[in-house]
N, C-alpha and C. Protein backbone atom coordinates (compact mmCIF):
# COMPACT_ATOMS: atom_id res chain seq x y z
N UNK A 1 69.03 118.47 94.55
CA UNK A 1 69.02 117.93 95.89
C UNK A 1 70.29 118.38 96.62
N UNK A 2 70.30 118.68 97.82
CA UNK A 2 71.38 119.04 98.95
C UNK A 2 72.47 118.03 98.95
N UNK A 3 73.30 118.18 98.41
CA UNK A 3 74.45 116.89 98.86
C UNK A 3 74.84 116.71 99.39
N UNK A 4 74.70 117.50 101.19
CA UNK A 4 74.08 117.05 102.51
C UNK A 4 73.70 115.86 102.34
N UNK A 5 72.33 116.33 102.02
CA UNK A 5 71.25 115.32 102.31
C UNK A 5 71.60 113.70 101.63
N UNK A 6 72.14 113.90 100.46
CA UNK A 6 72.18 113.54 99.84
C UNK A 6 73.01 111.92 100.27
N UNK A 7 74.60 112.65 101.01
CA UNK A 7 75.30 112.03 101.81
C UNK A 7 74.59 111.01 102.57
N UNK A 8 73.86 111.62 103.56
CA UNK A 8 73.43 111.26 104.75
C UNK A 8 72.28 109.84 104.14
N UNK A 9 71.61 109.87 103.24
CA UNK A 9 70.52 109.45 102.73
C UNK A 9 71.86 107.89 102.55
N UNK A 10 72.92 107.95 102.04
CA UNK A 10 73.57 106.97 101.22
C UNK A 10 74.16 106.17 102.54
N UNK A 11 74.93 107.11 103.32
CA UNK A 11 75.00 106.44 105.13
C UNK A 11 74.09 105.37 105.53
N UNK A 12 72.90 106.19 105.31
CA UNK A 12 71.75 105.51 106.29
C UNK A 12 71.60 104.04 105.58
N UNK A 13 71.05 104.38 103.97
CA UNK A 13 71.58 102.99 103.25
C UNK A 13 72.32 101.84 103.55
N UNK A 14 73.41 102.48 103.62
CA UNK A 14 74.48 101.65 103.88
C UNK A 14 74.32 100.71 105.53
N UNK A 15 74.14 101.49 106.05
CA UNK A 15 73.67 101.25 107.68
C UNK A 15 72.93 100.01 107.72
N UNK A 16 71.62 100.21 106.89
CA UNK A 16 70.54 99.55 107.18
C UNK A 16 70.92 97.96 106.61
N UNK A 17 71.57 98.17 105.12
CA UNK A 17 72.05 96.87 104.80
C UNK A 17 73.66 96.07 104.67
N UNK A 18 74.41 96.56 105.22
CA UNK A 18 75.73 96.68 105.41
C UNK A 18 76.04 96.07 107.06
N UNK A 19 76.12 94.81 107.70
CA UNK A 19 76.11 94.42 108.37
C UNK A 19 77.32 95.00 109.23
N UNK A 20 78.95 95.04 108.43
CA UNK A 20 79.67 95.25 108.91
C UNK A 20 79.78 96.85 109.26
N UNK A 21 78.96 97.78 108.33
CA UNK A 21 78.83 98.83 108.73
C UNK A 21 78.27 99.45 109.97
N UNK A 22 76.72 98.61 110.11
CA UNK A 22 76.07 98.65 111.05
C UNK A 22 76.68 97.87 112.34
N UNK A 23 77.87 97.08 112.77
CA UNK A 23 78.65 97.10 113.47
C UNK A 23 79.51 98.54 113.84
N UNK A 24 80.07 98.92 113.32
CA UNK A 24 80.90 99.73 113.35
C UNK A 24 80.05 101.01 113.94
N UNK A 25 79.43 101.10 113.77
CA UNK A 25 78.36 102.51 114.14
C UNK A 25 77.75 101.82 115.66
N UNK A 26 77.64 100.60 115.71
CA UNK A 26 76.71 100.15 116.85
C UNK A 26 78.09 100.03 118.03
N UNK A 27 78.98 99.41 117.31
CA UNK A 27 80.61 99.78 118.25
C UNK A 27 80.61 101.05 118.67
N UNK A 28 80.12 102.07 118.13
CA UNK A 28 80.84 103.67 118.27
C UNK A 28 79.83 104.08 119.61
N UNK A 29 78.48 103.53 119.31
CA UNK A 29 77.31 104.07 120.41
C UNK A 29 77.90 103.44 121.99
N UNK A 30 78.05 102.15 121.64
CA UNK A 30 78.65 101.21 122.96
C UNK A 30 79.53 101.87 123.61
N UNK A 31 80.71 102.12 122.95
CA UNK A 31 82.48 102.46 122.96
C UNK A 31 83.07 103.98 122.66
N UNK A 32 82.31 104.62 122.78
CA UNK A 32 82.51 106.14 122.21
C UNK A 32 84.13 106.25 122.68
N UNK A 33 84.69 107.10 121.72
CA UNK A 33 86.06 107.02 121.87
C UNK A 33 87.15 106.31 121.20
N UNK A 34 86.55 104.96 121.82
CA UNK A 34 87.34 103.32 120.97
C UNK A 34 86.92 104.02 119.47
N UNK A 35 88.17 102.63 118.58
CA UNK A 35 88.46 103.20 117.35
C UNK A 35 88.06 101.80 116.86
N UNK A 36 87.05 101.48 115.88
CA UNK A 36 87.07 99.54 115.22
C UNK A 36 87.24 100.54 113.22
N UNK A 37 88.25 99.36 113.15
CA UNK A 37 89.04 99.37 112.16
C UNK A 37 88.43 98.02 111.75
N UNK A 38 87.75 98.21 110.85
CA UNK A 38 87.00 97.14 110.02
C UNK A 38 88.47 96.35 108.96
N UNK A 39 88.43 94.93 109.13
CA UNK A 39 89.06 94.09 108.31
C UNK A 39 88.27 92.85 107.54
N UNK A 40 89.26 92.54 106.36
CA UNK A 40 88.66 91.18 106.03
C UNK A 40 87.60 89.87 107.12
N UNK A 41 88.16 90.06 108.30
CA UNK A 41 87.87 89.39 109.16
C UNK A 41 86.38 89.52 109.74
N UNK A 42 86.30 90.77 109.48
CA UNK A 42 84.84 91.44 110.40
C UNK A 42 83.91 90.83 108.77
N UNK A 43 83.94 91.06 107.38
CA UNK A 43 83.62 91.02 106.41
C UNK A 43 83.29 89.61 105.96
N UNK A 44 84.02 88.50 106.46
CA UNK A 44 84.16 87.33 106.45
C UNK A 44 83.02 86.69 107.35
N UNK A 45 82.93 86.73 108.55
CA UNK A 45 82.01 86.85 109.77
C UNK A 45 80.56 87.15 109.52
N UNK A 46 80.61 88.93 108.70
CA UNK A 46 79.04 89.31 107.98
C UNK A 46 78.65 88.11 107.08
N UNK A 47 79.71 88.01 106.10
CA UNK A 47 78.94 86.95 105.16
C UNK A 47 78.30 85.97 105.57
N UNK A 48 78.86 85.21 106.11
CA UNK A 48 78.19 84.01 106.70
C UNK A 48 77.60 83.97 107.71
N UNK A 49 77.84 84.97 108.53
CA UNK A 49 76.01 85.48 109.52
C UNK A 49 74.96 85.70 108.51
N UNK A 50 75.30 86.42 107.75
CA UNK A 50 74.16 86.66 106.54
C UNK A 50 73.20 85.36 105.72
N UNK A 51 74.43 84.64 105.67
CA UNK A 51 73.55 83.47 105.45
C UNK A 51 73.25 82.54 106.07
N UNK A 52 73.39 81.98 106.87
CA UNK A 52 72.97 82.37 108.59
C UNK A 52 71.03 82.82 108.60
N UNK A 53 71.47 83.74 108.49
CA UNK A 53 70.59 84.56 109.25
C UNK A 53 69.20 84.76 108.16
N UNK A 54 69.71 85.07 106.63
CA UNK A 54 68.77 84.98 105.59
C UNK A 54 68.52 84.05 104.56
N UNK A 55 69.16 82.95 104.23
CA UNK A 55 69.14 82.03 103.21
C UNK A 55 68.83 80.85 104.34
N UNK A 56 69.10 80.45 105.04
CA UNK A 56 68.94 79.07 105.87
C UNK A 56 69.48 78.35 105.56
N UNK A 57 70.25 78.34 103.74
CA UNK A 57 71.26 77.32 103.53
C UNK A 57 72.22 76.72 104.08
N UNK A 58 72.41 77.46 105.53
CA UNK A 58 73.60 77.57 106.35
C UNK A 58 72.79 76.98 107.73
N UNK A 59 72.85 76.33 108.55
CA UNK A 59 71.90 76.11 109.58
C UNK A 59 72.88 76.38 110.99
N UNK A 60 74.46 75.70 110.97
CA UNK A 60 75.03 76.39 111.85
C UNK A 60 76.57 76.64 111.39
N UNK A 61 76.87 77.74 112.65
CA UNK A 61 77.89 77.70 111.92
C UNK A 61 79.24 78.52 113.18
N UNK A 62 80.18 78.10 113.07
CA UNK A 62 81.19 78.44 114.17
C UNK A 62 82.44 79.34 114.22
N UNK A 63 82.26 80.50 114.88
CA UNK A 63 82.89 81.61 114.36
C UNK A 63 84.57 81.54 115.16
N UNK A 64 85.81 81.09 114.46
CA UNK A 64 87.03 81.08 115.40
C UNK A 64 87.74 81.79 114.90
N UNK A 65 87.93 82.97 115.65
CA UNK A 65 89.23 83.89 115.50
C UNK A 65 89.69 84.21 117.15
N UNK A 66 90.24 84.95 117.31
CA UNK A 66 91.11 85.46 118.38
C UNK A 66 90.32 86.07 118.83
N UNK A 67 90.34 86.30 120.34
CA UNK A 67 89.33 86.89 121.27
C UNK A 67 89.90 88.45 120.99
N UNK A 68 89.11 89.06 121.46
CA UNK A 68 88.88 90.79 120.95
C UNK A 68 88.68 90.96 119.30
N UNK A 69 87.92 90.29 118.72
CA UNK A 69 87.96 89.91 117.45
C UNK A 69 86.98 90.67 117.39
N UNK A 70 85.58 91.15 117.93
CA UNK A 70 84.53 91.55 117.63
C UNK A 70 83.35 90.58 117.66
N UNK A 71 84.06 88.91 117.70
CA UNK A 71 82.97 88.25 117.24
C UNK A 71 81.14 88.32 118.08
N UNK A 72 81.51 88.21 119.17
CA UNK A 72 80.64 88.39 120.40
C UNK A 72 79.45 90.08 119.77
N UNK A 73 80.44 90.96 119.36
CA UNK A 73 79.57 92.32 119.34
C UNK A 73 78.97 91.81 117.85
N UNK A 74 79.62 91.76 116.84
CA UNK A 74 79.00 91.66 115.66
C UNK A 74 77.55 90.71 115.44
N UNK A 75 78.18 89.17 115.86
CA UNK A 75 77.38 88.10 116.37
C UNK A 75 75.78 88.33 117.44
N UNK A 76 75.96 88.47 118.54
CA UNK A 76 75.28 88.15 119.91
C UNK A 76 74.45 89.85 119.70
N UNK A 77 75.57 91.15 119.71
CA UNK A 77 74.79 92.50 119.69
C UNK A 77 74.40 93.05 118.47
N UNK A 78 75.13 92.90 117.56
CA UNK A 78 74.59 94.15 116.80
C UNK A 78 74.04 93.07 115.51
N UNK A 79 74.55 91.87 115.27
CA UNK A 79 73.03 91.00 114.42
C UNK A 79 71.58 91.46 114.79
N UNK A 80 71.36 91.09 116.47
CA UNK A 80 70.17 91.15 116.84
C UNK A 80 69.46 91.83 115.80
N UNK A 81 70.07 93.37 116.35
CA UNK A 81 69.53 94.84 116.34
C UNK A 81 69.15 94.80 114.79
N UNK A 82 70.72 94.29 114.34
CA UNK A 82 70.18 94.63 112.80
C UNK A 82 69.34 93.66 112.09
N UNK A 83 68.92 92.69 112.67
CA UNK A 83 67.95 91.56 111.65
C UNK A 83 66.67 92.40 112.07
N UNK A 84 66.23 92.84 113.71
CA UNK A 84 65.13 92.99 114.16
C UNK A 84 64.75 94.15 113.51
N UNK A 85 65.58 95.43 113.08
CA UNK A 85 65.25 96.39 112.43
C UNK A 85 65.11 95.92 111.00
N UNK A 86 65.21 95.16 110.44
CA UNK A 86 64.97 94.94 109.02
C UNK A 86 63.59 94.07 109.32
N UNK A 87 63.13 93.05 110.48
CA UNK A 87 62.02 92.47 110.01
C UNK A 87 61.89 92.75 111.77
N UNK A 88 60.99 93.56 111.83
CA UNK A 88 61.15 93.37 113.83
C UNK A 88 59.70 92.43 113.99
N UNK A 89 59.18 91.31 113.56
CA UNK A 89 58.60 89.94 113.54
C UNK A 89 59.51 88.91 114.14
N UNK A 90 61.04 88.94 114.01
CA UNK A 90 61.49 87.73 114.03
C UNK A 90 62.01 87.52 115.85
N UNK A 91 62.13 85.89 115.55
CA UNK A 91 62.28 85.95 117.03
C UNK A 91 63.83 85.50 117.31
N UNK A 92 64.44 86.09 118.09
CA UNK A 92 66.13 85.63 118.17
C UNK A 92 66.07 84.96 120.01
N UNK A 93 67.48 84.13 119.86
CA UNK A 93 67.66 83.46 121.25
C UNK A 93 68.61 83.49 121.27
N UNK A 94 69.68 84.10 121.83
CA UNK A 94 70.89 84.26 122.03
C UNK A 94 71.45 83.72 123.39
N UNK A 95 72.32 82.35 123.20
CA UNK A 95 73.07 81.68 124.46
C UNK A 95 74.86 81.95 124.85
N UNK A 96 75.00 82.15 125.60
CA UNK A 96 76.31 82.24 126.23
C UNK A 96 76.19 81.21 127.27
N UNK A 97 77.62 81.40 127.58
CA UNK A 97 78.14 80.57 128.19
C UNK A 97 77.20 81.34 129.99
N UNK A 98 77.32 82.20 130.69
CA UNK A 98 76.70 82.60 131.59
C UNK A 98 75.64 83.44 131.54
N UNK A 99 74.68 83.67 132.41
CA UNK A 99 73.34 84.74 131.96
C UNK A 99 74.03 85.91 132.23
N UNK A 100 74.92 86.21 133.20
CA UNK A 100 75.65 87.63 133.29
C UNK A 100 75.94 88.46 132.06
N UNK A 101 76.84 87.19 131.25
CA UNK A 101 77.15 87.78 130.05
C UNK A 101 75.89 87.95 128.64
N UNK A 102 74.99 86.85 129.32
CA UNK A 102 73.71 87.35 128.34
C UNK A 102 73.19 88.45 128.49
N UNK A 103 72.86 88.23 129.77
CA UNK A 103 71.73 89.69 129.90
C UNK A 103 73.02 91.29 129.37
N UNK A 104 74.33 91.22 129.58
CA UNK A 104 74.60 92.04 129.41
C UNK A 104 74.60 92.37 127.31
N UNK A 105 75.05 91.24 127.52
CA UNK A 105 75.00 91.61 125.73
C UNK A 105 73.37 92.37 125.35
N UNK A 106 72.28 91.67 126.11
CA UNK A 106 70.71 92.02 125.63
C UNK A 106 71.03 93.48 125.94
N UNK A 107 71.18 93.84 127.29
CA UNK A 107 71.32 95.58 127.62
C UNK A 107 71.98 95.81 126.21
N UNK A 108 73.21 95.42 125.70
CA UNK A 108 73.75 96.44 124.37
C UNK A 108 73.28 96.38 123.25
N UNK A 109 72.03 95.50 123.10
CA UNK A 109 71.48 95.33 121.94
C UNK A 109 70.33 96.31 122.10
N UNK A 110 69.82 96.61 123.49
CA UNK A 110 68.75 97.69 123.62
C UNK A 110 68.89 98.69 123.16
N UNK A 111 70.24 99.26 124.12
CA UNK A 111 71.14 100.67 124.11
C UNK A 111 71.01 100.51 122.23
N UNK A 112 71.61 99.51 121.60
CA UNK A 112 71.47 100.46 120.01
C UNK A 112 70.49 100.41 119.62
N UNK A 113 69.16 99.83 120.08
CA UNK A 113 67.55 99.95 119.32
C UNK A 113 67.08 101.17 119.82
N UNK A 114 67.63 101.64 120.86
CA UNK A 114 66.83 102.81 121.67
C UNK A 114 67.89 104.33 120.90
N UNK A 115 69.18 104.34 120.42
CA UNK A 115 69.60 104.89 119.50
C UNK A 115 68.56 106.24 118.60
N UNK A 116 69.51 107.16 118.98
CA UNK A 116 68.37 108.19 117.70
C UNK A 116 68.52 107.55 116.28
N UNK A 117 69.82 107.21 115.65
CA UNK A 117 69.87 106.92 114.56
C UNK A 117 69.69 105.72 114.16
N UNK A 118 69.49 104.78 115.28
CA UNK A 118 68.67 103.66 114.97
C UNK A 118 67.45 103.47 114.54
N UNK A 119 66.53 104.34 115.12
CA UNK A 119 65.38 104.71 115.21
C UNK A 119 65.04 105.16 114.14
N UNK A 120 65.95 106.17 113.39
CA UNK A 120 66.16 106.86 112.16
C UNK A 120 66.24 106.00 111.16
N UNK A 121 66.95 105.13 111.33
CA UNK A 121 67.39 103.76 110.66
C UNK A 121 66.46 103.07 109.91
N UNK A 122 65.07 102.45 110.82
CA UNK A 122 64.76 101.84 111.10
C UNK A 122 63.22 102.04 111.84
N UNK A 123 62.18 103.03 111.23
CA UNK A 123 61.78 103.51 112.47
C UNK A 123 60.30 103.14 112.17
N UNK A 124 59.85 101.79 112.06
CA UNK A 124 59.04 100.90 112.34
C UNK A 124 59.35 99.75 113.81
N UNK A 125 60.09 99.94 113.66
CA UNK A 125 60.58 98.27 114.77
C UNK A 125 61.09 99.49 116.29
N UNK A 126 60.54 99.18 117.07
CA UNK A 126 60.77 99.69 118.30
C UNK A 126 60.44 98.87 119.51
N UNK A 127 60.96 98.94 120.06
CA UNK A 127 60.78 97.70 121.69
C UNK A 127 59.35 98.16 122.24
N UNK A 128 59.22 96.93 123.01
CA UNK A 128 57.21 97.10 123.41
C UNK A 128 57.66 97.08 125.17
N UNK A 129 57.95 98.46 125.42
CA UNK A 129 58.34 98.50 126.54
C UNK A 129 59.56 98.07 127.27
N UNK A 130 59.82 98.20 129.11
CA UNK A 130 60.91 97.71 129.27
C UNK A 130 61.16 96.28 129.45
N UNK A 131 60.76 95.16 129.48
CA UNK A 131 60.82 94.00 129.46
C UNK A 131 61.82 93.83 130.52
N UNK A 132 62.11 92.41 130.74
CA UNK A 132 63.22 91.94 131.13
C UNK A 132 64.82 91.85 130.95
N UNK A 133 65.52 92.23 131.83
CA UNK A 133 66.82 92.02 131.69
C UNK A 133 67.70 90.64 130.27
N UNK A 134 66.97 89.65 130.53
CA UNK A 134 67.44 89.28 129.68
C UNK A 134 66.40 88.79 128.46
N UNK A 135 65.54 89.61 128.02
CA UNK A 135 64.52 89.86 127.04
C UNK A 135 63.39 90.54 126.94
N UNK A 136 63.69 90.92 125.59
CA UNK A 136 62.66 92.25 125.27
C UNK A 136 61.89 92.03 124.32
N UNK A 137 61.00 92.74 123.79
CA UNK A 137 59.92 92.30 122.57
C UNK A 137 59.93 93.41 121.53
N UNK A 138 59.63 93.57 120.08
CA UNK A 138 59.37 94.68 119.36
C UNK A 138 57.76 94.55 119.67
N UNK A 139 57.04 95.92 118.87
CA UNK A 139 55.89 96.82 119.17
C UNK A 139 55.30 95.21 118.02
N UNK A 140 56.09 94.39 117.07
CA UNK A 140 55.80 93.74 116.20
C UNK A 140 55.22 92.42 116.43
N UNK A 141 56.01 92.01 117.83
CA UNK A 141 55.79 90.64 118.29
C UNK A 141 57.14 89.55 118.09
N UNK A 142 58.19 90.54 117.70
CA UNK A 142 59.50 89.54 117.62
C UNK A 142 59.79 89.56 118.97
N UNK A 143 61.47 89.23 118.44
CA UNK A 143 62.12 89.30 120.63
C UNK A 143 63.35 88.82 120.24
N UNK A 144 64.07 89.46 121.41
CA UNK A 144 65.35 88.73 121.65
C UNK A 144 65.61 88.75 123.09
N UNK A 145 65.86 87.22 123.30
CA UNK A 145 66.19 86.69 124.32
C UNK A 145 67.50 85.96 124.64
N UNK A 146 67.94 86.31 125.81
CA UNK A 146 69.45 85.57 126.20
C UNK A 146 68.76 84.82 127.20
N UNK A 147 70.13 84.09 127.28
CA UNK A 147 69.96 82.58 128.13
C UNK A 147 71.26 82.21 128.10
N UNK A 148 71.76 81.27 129.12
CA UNK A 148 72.77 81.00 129.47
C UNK A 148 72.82 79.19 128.69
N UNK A 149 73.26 78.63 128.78
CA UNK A 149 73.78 77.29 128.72
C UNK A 149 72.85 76.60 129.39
N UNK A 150 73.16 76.59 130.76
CA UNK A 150 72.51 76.47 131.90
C UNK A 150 70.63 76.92 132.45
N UNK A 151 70.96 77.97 131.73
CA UNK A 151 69.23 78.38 131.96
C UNK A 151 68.14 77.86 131.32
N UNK A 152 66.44 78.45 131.44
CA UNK A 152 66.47 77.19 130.74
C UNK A 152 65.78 77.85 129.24
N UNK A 153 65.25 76.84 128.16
CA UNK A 153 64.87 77.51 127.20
C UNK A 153 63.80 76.43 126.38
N UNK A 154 63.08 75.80 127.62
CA UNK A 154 62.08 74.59 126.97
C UNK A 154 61.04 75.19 126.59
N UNK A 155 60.62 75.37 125.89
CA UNK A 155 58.95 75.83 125.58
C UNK A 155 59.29 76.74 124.47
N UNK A 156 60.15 77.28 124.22
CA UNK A 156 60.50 78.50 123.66
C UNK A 156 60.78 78.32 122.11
N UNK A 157 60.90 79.05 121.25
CA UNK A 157 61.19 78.78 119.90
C UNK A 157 61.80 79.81 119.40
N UNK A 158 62.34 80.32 118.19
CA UNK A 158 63.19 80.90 117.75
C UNK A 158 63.26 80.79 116.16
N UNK A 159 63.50 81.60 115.35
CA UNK A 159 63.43 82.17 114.09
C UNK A 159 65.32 81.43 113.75
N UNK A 160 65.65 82.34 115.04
CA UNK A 160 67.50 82.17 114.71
C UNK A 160 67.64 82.05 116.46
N UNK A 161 68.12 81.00 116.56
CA UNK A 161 69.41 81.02 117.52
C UNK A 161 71.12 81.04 117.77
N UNK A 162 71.23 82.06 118.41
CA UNK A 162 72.88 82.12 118.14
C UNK A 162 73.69 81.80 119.64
């Protein structure tokens, strides 16, 4: 085998189940240029999104570090992307404090599903068109939706809300 290929095959791996990895790559598409220097901190954060997000043993849970921490991108953008590419069925609801800042986080969760190497990644789960600013659907029947505090979210249900 090409150890090219070989490389690239172990990347993608890593990508697909490597939360903090798949940050770091979803940082680079956003931020081209910017430099994220992965720490204990970003690693700390995966874990317990992870369980979070796959065991349920965890139901909520409150992320405090220092602002420019990543928490917002790891959390709100690039979870989405990466739970929906591993099961694009599930349904996410993502709240902030304003819809400005929702809908914008949803735009950066698009921008990395619409990704060549996301796609590559991942290339069952694809968005079912352009949807709304602040929610979109996979070809699957999941979704992720923002909402503000304030907005509203009665009727609605959710797999994971963050």
């Amino acid at each position: 085998m090409n150890m090219h290929v070989s490389v690239h095959r172990q990347l993608d791996a890593l990508l697909r189940n490597d939360l903090v990895a798949f940050t770091q790559k979803a940082f680079a598409e956003l931020t081209p240029g910017r430099r994220f220097e992965p720490s204990w901190h970003h690693e700390a954060m995966a874990y317990c999104l992870g369980v979070v997000a796959s065991t349920r043993e965890l139901n909520r849970l409150i992320i405090n570090v220092p602002p420019r921490s990543l928490k917002s991108m790891m959390a709100t953008v690039a979870l989405p992307a990466f739970l929906l590419g591993r099961d694009s069925t599930l349904k996410i609801i993502t709240v902030c404090y304003g819809q400005e800042l929702a809908n914008g986080f949803s735009r950066q969760t698009r921008q990395i599903m619409r990704a060549e190497w996301y796609q590559r990644l991942f290339p069952s789960t694809r968005i079912d068109g352009q949807g709304a600013e602040h929610m979109f659907r996979t070809t699957a029947g999941g979704f992720r939706m923002a909402t503000s505090v304030e907005g509203t979210l009665t009727g609605r249900g959710g797999d994971l809300i963050i």
